[in-house]
C-alpha atoms as a PDB file:
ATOM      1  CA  UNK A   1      98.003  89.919  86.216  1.00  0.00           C
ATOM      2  CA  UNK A   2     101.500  90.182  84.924  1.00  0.00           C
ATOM      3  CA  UNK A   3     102.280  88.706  81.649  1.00  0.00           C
ATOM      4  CA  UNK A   4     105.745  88.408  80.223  1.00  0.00           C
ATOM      5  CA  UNK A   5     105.315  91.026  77.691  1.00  0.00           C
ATOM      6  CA  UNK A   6     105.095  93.412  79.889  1.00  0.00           C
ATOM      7  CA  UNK A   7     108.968  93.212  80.314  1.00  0.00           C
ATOM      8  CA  UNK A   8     110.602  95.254  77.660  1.00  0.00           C
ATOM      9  CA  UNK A   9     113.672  94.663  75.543  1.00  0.00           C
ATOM     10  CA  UNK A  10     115.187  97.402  78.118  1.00  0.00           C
ATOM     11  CA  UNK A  11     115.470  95.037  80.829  1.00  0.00           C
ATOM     12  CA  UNK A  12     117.240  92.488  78.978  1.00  0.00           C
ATOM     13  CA  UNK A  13     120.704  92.303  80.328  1.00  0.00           C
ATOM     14  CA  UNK A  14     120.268  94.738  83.242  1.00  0.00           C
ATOM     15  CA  UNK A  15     121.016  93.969  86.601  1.00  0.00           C
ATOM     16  CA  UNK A  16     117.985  91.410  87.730  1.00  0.00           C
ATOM     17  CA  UNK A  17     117.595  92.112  91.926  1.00  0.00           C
ATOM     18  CA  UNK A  18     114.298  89.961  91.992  1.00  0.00           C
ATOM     19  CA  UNK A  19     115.240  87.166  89.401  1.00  0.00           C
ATOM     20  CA  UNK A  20     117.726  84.770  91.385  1.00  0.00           C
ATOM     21  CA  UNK A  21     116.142  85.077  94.752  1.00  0.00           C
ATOM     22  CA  UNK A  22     112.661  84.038  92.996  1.00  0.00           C
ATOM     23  CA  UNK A  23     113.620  81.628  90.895  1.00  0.00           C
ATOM     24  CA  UNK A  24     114.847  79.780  94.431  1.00  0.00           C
ATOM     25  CA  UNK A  25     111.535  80.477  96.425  1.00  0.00           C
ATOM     26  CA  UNK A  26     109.674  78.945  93.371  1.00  0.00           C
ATOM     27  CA  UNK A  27     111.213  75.926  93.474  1.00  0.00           C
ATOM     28  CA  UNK A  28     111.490  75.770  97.364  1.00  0.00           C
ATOM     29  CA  UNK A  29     107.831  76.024  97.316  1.00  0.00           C
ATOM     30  CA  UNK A  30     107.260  73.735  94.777  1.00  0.00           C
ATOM     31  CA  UNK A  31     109.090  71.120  96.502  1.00  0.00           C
ATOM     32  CA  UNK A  32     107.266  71.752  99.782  1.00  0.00           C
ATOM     33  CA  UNK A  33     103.929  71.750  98.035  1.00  0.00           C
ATOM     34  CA  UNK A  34     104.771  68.350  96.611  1.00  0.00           C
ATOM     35  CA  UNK A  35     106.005  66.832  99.756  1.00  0.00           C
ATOM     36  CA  UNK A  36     102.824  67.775 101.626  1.00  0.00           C
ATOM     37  CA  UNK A  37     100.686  66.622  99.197  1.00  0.00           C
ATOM     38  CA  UNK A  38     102.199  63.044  99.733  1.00  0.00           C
ATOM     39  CA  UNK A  39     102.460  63.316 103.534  1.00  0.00           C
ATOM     40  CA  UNK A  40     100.757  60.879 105.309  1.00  0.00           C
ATOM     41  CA  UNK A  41      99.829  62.412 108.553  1.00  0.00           C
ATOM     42  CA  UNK A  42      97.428  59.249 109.665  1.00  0.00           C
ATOM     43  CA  UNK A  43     101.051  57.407 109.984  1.00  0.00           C
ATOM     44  CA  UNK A  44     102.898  59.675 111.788  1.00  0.00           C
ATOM     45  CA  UNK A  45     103.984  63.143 112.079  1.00  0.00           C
ATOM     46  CA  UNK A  46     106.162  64.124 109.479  1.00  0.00           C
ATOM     47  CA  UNK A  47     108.633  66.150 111.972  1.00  0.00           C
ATOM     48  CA  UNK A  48     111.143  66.323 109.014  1.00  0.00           C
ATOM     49  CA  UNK A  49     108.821  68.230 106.409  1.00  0.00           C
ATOM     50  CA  UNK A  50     107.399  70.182 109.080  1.00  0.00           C
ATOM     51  CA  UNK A  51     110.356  71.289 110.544  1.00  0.00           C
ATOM     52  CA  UNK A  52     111.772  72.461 106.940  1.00  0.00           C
ATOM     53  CA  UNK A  53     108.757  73.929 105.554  1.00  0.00           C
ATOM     54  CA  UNK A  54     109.050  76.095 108.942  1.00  0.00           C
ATOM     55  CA  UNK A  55     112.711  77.102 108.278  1.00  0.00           C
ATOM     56  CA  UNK A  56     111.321  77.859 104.658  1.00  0.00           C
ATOM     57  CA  UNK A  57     108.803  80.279 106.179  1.00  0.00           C
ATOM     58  CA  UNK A  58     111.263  82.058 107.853  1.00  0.00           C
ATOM     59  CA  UNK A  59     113.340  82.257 105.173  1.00  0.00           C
ATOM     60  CA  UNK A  60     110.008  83.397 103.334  1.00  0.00           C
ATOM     61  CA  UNK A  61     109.669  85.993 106.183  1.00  0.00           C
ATOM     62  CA  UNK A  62     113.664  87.350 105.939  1.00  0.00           C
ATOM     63  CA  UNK A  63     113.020  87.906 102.021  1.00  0.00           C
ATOM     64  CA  UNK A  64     110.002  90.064 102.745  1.00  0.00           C
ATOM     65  CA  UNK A  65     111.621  91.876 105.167  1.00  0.00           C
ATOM     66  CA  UNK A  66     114.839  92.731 103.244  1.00  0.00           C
ATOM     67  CA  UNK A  67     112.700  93.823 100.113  1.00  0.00           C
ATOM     68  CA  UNK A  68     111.195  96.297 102.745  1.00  0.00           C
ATOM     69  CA  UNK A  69     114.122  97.588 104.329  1.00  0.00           C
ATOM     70  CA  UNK A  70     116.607  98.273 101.272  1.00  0.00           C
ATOM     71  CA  UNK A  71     114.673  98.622  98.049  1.00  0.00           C
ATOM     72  CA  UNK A  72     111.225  99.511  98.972  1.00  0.00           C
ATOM     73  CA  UNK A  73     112.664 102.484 100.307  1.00  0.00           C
ATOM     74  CA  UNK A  74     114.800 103.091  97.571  1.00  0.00           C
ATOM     75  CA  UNK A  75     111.960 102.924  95.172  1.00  0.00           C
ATOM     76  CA  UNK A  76     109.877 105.417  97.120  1.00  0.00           C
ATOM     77  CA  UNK A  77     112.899 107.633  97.363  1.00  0.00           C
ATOM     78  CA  UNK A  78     112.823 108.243  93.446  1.00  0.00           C
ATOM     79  CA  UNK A  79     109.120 107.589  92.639  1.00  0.00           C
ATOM     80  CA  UNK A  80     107.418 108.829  96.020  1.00  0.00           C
ATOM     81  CA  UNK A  81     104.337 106.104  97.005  1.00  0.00           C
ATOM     82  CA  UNK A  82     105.811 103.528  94.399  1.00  0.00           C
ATOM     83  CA  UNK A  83     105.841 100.706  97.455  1.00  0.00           C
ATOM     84  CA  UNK A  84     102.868 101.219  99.336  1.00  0.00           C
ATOM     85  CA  UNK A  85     100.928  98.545  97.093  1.00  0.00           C
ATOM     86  CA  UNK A  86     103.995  96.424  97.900  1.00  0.00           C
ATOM     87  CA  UNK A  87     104.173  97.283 101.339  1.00  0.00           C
ATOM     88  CA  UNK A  88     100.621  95.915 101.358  1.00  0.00           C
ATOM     89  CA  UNK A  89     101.254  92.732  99.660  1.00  0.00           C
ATOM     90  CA  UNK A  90     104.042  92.188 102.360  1.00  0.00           C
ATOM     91  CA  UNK A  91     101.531  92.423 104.933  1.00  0.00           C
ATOM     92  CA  UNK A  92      99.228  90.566 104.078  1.00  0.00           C
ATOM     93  CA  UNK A  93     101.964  87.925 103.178  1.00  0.00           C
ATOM     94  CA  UNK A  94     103.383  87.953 107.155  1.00  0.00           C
ATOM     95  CA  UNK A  95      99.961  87.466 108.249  1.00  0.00           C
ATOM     96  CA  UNK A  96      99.814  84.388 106.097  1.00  0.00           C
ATOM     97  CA  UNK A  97     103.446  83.222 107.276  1.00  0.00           C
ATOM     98  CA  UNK A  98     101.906  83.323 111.595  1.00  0.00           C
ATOM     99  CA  UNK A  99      98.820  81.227 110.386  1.00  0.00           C
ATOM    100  CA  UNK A 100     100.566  78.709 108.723  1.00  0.00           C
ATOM    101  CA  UNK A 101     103.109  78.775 111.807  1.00  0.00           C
ATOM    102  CA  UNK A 102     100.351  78.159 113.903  1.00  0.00           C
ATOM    103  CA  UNK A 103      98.890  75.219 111.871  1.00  0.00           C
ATOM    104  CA  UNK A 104     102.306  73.593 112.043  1.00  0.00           C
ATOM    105  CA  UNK A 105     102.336  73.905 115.442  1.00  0.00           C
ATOM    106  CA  UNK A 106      98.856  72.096 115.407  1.00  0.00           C
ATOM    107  CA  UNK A 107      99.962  69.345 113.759  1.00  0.00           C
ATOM    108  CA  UNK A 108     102.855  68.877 116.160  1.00  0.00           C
ATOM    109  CA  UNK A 109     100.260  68.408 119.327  1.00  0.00           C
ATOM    110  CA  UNK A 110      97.129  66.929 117.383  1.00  0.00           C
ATOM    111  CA  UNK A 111      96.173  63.446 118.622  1.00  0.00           C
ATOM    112  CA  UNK A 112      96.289  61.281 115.895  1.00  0.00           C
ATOM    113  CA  UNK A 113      92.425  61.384 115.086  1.00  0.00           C
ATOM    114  CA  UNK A 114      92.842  64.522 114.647  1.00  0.00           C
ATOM    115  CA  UNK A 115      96.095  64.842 112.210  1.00  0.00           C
ATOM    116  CA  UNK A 116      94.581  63.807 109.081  1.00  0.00           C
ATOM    117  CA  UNK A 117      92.106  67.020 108.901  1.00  0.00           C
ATOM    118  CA  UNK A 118      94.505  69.175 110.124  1.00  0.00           C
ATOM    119  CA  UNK A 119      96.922  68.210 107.551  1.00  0.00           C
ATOM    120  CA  UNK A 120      94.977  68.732 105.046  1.00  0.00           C
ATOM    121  CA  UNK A 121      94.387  71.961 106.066  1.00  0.00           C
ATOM    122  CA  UNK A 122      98.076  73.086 106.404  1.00  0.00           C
ATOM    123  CA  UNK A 123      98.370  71.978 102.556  1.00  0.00           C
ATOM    124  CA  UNK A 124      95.669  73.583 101.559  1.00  0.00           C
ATOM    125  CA  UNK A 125      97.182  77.080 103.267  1.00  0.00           C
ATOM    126  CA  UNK A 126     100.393  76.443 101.840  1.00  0.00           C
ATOM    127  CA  UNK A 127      98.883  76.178  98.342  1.00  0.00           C
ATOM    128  CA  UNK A 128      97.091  79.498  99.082  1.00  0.00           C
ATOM    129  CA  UNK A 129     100.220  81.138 100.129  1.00  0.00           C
ATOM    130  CA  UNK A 130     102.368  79.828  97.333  1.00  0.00           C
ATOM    131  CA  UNK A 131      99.568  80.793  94.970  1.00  0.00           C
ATOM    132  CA  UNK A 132      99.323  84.419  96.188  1.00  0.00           C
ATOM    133  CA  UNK A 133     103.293  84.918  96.406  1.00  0.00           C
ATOM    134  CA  UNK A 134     103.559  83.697  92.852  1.00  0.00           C
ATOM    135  CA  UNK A 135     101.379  86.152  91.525  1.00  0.00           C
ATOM    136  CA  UNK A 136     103.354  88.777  94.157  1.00  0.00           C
ATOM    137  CA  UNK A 137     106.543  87.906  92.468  1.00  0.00           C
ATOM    138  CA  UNK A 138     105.934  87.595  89.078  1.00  0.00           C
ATOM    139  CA  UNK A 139     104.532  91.628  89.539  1.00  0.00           C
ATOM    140  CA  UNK A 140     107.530  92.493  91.166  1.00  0.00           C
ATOM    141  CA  UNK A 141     109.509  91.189  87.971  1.00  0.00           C
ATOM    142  CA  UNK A 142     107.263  92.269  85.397  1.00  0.00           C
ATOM    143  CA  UNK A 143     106.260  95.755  86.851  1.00  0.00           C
ATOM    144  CA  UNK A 144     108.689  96.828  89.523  1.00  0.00           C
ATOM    145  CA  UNK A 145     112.160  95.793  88.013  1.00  0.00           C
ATOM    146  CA  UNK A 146     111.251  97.738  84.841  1.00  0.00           C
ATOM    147  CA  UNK A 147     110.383 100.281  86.933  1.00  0.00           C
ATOM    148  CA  UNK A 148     113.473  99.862  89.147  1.00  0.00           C
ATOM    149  CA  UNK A 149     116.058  99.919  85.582  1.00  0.00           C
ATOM    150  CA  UNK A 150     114.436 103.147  84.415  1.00  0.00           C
ATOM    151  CA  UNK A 151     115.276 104.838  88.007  1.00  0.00           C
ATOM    152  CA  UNK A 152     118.456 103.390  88.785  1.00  0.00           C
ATOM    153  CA  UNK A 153     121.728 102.119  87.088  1.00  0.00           C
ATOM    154  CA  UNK A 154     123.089  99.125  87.228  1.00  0.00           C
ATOM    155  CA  UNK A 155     125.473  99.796  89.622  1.00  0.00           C
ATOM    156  CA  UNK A 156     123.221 101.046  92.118  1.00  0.00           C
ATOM    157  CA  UNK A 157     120.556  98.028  91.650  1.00  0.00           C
ATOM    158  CA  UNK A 158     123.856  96.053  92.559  1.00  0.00           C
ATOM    159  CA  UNK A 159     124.817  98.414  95.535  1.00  0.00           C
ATOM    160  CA  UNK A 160     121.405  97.979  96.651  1.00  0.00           C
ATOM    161  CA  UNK A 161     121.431  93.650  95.996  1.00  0.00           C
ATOM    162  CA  UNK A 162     124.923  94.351  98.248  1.00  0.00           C
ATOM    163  CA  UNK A 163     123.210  95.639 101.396  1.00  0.00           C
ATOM    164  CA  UNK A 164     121.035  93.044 101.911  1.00  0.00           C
ATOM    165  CA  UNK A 165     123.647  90.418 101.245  1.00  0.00           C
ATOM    166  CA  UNK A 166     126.042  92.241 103.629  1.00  0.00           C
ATOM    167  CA  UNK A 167     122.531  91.640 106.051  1.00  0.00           C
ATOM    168  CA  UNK A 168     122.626  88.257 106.142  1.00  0.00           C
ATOM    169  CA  UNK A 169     124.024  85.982 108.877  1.00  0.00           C
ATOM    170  CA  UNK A 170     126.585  83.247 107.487  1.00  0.00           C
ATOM    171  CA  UNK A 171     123.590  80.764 107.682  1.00  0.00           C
ATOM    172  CA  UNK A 172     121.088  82.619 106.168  1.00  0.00           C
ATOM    173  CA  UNK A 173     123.708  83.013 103.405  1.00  0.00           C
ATOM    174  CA  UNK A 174     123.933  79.201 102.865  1.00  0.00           C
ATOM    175  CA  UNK A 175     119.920  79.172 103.222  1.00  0.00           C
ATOM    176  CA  UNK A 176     119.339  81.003 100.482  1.00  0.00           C
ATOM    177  CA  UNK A 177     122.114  79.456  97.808  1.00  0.00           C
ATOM    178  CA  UNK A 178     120.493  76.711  98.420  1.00  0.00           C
ATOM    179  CA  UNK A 179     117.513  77.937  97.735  1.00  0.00           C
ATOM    180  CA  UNK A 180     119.219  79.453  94.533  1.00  0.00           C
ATOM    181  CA  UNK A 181     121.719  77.809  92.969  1.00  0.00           C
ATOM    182  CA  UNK A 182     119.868  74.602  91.930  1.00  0.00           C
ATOM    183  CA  UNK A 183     116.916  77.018  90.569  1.00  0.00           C
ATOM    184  CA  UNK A 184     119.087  78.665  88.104  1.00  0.00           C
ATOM    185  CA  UNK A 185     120.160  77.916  84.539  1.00  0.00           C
ATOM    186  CA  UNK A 186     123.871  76.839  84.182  1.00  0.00           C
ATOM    187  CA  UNK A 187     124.524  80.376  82.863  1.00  0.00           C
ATOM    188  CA  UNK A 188     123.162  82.612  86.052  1.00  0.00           C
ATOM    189  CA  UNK A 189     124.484  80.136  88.120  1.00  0.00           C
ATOM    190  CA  UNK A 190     128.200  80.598  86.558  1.00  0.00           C
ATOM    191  CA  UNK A 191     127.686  84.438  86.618  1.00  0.00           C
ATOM    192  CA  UNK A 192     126.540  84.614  90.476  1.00  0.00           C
ATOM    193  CA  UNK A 193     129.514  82.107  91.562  1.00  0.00           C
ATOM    194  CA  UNK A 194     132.157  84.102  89.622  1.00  0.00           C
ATOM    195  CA  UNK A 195     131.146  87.306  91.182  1.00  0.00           C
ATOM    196  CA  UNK A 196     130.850  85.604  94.256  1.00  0.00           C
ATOM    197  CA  UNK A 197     134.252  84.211  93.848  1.00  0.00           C
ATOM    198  CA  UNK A 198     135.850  87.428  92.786  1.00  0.00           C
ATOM    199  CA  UNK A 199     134.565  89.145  95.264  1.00  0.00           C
ATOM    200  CA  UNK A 200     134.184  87.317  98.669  1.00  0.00           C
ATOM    201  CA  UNK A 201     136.791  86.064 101.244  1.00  0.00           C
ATOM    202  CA  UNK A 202     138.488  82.064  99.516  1.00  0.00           C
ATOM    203  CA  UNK A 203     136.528  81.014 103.210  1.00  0.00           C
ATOM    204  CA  UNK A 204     133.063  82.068 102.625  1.00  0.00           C
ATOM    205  CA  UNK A 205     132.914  81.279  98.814  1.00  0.00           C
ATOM    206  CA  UNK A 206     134.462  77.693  99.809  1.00  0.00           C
ATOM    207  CA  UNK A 207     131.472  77.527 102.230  1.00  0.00           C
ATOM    208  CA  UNK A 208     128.955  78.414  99.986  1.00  0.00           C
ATOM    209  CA  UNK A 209     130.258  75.282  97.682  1.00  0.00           C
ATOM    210  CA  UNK A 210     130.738  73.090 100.234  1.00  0.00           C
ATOM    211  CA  UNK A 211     127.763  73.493 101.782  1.00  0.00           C
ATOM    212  CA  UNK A 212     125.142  74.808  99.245  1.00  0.00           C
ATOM    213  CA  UNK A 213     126.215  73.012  95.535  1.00  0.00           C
ATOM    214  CA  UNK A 214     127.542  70.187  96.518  1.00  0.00           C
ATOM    215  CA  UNK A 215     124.630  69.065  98.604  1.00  0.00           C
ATOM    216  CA  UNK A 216     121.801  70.506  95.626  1.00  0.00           C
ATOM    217  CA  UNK A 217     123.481  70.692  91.914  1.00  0.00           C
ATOM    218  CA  UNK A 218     123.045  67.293  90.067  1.00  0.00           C
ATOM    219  CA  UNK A 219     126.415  65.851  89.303  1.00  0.00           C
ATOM    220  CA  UNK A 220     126.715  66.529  85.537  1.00  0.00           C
ATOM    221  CA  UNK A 221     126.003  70.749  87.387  1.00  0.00           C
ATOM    222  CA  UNK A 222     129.305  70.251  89.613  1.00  0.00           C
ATOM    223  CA  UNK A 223     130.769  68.856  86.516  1.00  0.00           C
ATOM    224  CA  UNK A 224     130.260  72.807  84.408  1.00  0.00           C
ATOM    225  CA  UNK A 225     131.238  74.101  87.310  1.00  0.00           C
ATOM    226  CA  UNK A 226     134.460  72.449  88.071  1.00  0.00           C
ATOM    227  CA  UNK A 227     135.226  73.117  83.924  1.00  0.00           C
ATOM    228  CA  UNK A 228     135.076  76.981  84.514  1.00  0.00           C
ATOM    229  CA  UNK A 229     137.103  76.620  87.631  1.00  0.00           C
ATOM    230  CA  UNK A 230     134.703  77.451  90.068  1.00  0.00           C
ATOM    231  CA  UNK A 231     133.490  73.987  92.134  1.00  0.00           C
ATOM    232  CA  UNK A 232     137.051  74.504  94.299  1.00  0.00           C
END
C-alpha cells in the first residue's frame, strides 16, 4: 500500500492533477457512507439518499472515464504499459459502480419486508467500493503523480487537467465543484477559483459560485473568499 513517504520533496509544489478531484470524492463518499449507515429503510425508502448516491456513482463513473481517456494515455505514451495496472483497477471499479446500481434499483421495488436486508446490503457494497477506491487513489497520488512530474512539465500536466475540463458538460462542471471546493483547504480552494476566475467566461465562473460555494462553503469560507475578491 501507498504510504505518504513515498511522495518526494519533488512533487511538492508541482502541478497536482489527482489531488483536488480526490480530495472531493473522499468526502462525497464519506458523506454517503454516513448517511446510509443511519438510513432507516424499515420506515421508508430513502428516495433522497438513493437518488444522490446514484448521481454520485455516475459522477464516480465520469472520473474513471476521463482518467482513461486523457492521462492514461498520456502516461503510456511516455512510459509504454505504465496504465495497464490502472486500466485494471478502472475495470474492476465500473463493475462495482453496475452492482451497486442494481442494488439501488432493488431497494426502489423491494416490499417493505424485504428493505431492511437489502439495505444493509447496499451499505455494505458501498463501504467495499469506497474502501477499494481509497486505496486506488491514494496509489494514483503516491505512485503515479510522481511518476507523472518526472515525465511531464507543469504545463503539460495542466494542458492535460484542461482537456478533461473542456469535457465536461456545464452540469457536470457544477457536480464536481461541489464535490471540490468544500474538500479543499482555504489555500487550494483560493488558487483553483483565481485561475478559474482569470481564466473562464464572468458567466461560468459566476455559476460555479452561485451554484457550487454558496450552497457547500461554511459561512466564515465565503467570508476568505469575498476578502480576496473572489465570492462575486
Amino acid at each position: 500500500m501507498p504510504t505518504p513517504e513515498f511522495i518526494s520533496a519533488a512533487e511538492c509544489g508541482r502541478w497536482d492533477i489527482y489531488g483536488p478531484i480526490h480530495k472531493g470524492l473522499r468526502l462525497a463518499h464519506g458523506e454517503l457512507l454516513r448517511r446510509l449507515g443511519r438510513a432507516d429503510f424499515d420506515a421508508a425508502i430513502p428516495h433522497e439518499l438513493l437518488g444522490d448516491l446514484r448521481t454520485h456513482l455516475v459522477l464516480a463513473a465520469h472520473h474513471l472515464a476521463h482518467e482513461e481517456a486523457v492521462i492514461h494515455p498520456a502516461l503510456d505514451s511516455r512510459a509504454p504499459g505504465a496504465a495497464a495496472g490502472l486500466d485494471t483497477d478502472h475495470a474492476h471499479h465500473q463493475a462495482r459502480l453496475a452492482l451497486l446500481d442494481s442494488a439501488i434499483g432493488a431497494i426502489e421495488y423491494a416490499a417493505p419486508a424485504d428493505r431492511r436486508a437489502l439495505g444493509r446490503g447496499l451499505y455494505l457494497a458501498f463501504s467495499t467500493f469506497v474502501a477499494e477506491d481509497l486505496a486506488h487513489m491514494c496509489r494514483e497520488e503516491a505512485e503515479v503523480w510522481p511518476r507523472l512530474c518526472a515525465l511531464f512539465s507543469d504545463e503539460e500536466l495542466a494542458a492535460l487537467e484542461m482537456t478533461i475540463v473542456a469535457s465536461l458538460s456545464p452540469a457536470d462542471n457544477i457536480a464536481f465543484m461541489r464535490m471540490m471546493l468544500p474538500a479543499m483547504n482555504r489555500a487550494e480552494r483560493a488558487a483553483l477559483l483565481t485561475a478559474m476566475k482569470t481564466g473562464a467566461p464572468a458567466e461560468a465562473y459566476a455559476e460555479v459560485i452561485e451554484l457550487a460555494a454558496r450552497p457547500t462553503l461554511a459561512p466564515e469560507d465565503l467570508t476568505h473568499l469575498s476578502e480576496l475578491g473572489l465570492a462575486a
